[in-house]
N, C-alpha and C. Protein backbone atom coordinates (compact mmCIF):
# COMPACT_ATOMS: atom_id res chain seq x y z
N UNK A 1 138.22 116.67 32.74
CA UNK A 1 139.20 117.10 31.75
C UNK A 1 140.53 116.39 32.01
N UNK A 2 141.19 115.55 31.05
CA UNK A 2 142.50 115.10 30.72
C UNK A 2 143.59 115.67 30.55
N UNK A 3 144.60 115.82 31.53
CA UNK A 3 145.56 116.69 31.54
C UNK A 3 147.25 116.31 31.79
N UNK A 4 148.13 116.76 31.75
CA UNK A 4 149.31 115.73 31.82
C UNK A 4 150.29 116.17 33.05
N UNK A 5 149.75 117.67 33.71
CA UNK A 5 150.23 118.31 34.97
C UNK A 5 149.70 117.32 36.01
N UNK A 6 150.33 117.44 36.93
CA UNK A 6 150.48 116.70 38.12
C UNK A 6 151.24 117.50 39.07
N UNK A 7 150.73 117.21 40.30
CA UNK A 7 151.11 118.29 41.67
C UNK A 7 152.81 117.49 42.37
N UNK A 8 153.38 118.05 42.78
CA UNK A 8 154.71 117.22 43.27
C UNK A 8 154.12 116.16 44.14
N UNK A 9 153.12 116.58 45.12
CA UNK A 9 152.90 115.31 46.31
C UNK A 9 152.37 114.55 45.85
N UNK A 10 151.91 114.53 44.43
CA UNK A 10 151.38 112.93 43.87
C UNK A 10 152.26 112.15 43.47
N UNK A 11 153.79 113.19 43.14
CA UNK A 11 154.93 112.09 42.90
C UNK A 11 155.28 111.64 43.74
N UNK A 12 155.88 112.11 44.86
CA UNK A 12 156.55 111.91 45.58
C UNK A 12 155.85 110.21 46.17
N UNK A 13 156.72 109.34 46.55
CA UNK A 13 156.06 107.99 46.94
C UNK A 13 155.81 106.96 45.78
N UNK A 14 155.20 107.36 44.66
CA UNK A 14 155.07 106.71 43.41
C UNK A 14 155.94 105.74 43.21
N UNK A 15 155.97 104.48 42.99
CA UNK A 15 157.01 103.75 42.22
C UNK A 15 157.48 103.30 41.36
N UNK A 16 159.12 102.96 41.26
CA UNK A 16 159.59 103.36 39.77
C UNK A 16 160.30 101.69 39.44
N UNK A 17 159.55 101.15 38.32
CA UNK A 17 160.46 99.89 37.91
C UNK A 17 161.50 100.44 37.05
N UNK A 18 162.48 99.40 37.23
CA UNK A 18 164.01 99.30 36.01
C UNK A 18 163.57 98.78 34.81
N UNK A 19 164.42 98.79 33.63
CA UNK A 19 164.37 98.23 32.67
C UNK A 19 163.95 97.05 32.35
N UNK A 20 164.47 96.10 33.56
CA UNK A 20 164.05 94.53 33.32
C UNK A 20 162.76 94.32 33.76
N UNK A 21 162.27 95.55 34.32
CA UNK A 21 160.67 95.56 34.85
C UNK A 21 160.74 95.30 36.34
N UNK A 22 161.98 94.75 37.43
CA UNK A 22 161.76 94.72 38.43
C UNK A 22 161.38 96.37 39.50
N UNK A 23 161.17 96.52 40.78
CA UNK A 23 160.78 97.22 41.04
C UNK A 23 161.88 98.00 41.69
N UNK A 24 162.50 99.17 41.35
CA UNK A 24 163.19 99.78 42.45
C UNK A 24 163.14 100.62 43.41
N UNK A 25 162.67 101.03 43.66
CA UNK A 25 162.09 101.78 44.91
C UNK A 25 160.71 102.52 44.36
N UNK A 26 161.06 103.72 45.24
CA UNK A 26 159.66 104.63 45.04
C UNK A 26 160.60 106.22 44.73
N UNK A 27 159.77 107.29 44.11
CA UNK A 27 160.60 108.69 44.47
C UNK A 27 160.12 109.34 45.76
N UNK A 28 161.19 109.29 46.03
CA UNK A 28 161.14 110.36 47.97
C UNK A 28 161.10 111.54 47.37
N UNK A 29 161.90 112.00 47.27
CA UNK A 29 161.47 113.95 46.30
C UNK A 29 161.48 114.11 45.05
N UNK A 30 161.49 115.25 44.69
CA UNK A 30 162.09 116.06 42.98
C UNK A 30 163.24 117.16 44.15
N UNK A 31 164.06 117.35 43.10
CA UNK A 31 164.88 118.13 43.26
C UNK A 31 164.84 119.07 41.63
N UNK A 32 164.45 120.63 42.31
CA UNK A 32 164.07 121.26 41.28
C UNK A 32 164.73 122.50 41.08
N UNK A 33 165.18 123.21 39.25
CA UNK A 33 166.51 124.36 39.59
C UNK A 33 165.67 125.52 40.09
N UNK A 34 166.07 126.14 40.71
CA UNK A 34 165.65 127.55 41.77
C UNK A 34 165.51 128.39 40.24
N UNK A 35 166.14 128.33 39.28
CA UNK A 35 166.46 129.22 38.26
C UNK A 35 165.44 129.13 36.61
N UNK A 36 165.18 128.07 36.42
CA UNK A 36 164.42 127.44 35.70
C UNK A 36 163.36 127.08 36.00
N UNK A 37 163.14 126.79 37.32
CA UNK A 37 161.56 126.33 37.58
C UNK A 37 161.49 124.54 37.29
N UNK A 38 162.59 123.85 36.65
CA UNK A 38 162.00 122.64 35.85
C UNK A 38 162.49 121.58 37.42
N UNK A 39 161.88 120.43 36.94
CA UNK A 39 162.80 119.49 37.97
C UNK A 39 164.28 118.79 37.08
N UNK A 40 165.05 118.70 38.13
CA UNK A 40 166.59 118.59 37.46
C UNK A 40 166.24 117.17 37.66
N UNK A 41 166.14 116.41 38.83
CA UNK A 41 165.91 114.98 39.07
C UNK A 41 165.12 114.40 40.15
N UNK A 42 164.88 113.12 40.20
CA UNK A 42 164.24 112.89 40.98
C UNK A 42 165.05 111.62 42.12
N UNK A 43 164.87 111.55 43.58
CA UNK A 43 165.39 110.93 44.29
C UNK A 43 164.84 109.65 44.39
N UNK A 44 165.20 108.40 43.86
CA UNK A 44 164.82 107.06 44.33
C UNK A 44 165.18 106.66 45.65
N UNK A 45 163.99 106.07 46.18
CA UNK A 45 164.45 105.21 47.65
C UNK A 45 164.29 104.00 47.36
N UNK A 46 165.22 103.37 47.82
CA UNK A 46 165.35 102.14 47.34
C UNK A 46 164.92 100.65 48.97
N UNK A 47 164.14 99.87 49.07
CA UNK A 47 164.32 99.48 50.35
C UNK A 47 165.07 98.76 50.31
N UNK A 48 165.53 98.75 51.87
CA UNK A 48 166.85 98.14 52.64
C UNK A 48 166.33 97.09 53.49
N UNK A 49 167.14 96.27 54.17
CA UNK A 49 167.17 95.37 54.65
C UNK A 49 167.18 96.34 56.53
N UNK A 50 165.99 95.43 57.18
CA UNK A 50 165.54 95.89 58.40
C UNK A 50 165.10 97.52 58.30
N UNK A 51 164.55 98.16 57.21
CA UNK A 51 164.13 99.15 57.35
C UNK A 51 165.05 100.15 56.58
N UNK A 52 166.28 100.06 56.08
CA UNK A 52 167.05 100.89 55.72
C UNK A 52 166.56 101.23 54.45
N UNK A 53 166.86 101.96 53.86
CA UNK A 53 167.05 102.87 52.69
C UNK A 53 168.19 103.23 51.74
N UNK A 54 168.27 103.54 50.63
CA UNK A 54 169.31 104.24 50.12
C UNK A 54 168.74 104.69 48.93
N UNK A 55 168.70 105.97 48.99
CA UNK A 55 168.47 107.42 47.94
C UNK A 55 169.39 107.36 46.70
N UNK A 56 168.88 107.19 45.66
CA UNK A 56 169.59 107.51 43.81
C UNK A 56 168.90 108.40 43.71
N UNK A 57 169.97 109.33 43.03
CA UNK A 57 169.38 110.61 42.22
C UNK A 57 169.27 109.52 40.63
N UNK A 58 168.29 110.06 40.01
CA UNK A 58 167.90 109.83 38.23
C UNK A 58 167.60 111.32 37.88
N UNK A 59 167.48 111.41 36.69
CA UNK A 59 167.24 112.41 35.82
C UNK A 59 166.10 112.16 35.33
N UNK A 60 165.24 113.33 35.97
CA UNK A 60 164.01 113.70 35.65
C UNK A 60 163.70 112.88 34.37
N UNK A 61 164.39 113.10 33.24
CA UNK A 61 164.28 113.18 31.91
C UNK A 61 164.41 111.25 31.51
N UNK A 62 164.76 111.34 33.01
CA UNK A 62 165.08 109.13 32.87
C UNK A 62 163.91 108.41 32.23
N UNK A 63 162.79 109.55 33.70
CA UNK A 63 162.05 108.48 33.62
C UNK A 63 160.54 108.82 32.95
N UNK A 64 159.43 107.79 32.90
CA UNK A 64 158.57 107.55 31.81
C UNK A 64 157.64 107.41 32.58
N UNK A 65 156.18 107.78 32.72
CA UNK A 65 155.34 107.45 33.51
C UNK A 65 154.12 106.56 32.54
N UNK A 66 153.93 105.10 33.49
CA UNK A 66 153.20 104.14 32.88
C UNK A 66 152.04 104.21 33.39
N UNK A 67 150.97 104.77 32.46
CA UNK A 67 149.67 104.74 32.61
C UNK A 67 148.79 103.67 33.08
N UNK A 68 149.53 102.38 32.61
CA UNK A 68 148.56 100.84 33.02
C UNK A 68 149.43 101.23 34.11
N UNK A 69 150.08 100.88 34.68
CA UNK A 69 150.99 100.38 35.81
C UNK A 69 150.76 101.55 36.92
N UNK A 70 150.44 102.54 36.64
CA UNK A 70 150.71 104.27 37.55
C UNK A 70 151.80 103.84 38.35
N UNK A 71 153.15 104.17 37.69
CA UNK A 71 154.20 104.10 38.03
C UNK A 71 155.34 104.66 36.80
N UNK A 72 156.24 105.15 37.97
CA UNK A 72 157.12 105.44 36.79
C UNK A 72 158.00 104.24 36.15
N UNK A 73 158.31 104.30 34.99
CA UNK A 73 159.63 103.49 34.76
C UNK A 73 161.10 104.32 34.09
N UNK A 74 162.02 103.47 34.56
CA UNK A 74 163.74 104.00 34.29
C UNK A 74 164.69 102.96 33.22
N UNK A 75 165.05 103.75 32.48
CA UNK A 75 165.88 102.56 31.50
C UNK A 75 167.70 102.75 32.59
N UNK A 76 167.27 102.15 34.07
CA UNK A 76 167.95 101.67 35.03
C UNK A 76 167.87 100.76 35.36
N UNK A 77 168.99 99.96 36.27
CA UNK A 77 168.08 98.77 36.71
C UNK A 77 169.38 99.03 38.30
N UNK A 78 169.12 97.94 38.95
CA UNK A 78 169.38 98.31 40.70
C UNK A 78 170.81 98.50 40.59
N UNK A 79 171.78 97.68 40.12
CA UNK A 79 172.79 97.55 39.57
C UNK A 79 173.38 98.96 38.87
N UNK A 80 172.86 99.59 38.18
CA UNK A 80 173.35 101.03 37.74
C UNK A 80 173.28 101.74 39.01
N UNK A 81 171.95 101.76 39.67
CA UNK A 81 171.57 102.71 41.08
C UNK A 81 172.74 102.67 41.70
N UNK A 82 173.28 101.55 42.25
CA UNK A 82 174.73 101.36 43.38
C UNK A 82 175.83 101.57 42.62
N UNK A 83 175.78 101.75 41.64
CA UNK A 83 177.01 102.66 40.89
C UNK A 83 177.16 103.92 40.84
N UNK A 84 176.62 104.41 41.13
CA UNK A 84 176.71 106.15 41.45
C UNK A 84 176.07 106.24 42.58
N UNK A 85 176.34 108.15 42.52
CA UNK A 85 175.80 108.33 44.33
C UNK A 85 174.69 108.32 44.99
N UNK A 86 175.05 107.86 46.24
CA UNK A 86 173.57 107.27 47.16
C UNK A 86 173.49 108.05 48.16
N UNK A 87 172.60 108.32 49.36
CA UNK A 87 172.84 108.56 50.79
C UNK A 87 172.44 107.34 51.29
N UNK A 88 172.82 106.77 52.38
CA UNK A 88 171.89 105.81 53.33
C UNK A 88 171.80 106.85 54.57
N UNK A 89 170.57 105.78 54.60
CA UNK A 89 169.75 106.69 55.94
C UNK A 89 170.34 107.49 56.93
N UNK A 90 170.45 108.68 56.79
CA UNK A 90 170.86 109.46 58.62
C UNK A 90 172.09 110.02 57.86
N UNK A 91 172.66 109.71 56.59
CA UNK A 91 174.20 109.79 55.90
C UNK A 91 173.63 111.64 55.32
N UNK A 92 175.12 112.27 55.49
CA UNK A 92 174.64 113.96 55.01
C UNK A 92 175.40 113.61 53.62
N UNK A 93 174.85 114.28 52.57
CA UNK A 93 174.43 114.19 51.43
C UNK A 93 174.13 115.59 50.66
N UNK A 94 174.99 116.22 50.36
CA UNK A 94 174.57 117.60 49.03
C UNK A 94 173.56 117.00 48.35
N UNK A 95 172.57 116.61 47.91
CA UNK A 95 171.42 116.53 47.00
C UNK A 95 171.85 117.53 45.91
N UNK A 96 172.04 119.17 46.11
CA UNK A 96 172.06 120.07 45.37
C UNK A 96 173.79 120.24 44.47
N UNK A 97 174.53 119.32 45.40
CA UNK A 97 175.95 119.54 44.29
C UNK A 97 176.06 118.66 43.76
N UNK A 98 176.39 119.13 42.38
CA UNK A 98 176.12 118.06 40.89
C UNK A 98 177.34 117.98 40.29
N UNK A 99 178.69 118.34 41.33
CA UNK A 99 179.93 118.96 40.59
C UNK A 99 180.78 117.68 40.13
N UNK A 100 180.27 116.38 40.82
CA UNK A 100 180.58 115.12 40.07
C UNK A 100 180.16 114.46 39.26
N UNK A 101 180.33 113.98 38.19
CA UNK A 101 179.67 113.35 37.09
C UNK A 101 179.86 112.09 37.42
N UNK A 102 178.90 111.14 36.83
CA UNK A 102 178.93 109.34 37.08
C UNK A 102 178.48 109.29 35.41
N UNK A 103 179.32 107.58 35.36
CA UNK A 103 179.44 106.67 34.61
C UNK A 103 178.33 106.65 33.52
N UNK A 104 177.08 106.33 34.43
CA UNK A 104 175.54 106.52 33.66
C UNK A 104 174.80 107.22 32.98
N UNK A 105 174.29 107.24 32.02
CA UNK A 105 174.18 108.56 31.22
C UNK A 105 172.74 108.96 32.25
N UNK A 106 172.06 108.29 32.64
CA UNK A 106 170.56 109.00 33.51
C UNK A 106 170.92 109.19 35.30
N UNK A 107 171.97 109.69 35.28
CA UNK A 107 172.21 110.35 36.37
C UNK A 107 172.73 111.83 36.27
N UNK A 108 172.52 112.73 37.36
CA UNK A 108 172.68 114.22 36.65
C UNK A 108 174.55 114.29 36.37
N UNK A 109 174.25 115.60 35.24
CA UNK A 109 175.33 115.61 34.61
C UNK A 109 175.62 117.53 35.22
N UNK A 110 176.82 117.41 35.56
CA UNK A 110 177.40 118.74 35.38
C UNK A 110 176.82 119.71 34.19
């Protein structure tokens, strides 16, 4: 049976191309409201140079999941990602405070 639910640990790791089709990372989590039940967004990891990392929040609602490809895609590209907020590795990071707004419309909004 054909269905369109999916469990979180099948997202999590998945990877997500940008707009121009290159690849930008993978999603490390969902971040989901305690209150609603829905996911608010999802965390991109992006790889770094010698192993590093750096985490973009997107909006759930960004992104598109490609059936040929099994991957998500984002009408982002790496360039939007480093314009709003990141953690790098080991860096402390609210995930859960959204009390700043960025530039991009597919990043979370207040």
């Amino acid at each position: 049976m054909h269905h369109t639910l999916v469990p979180s640990d099948r997202v999590e790791h998945v990877n997500v191309y940008g707009r121009d089709g290159a690849k930008l990372g993978s999603i490390e989590r969902l971040m989901l409201d305690k209150l609603t039940g829905t996911v608010a967004y999802a965390v991109i990891k992006t790889g770094g140079l010698l192993g590093s990392h750096h985490h973009y929040p997107v909006k759930w609602t960004a992104l598109r999941y490609d059936t040929e490809r099994l991957a998500y895609e984002a009408e982002v590209s790496l360039d939007d990602l480093r314009a709003g907020p990141s953690e790098f590795d080991g860096d402390e990071f609210d995930w859960g405070d959204r009390s700043h707004t960025y530039k991009h419309p597919n990043y979370w909004a207040v």
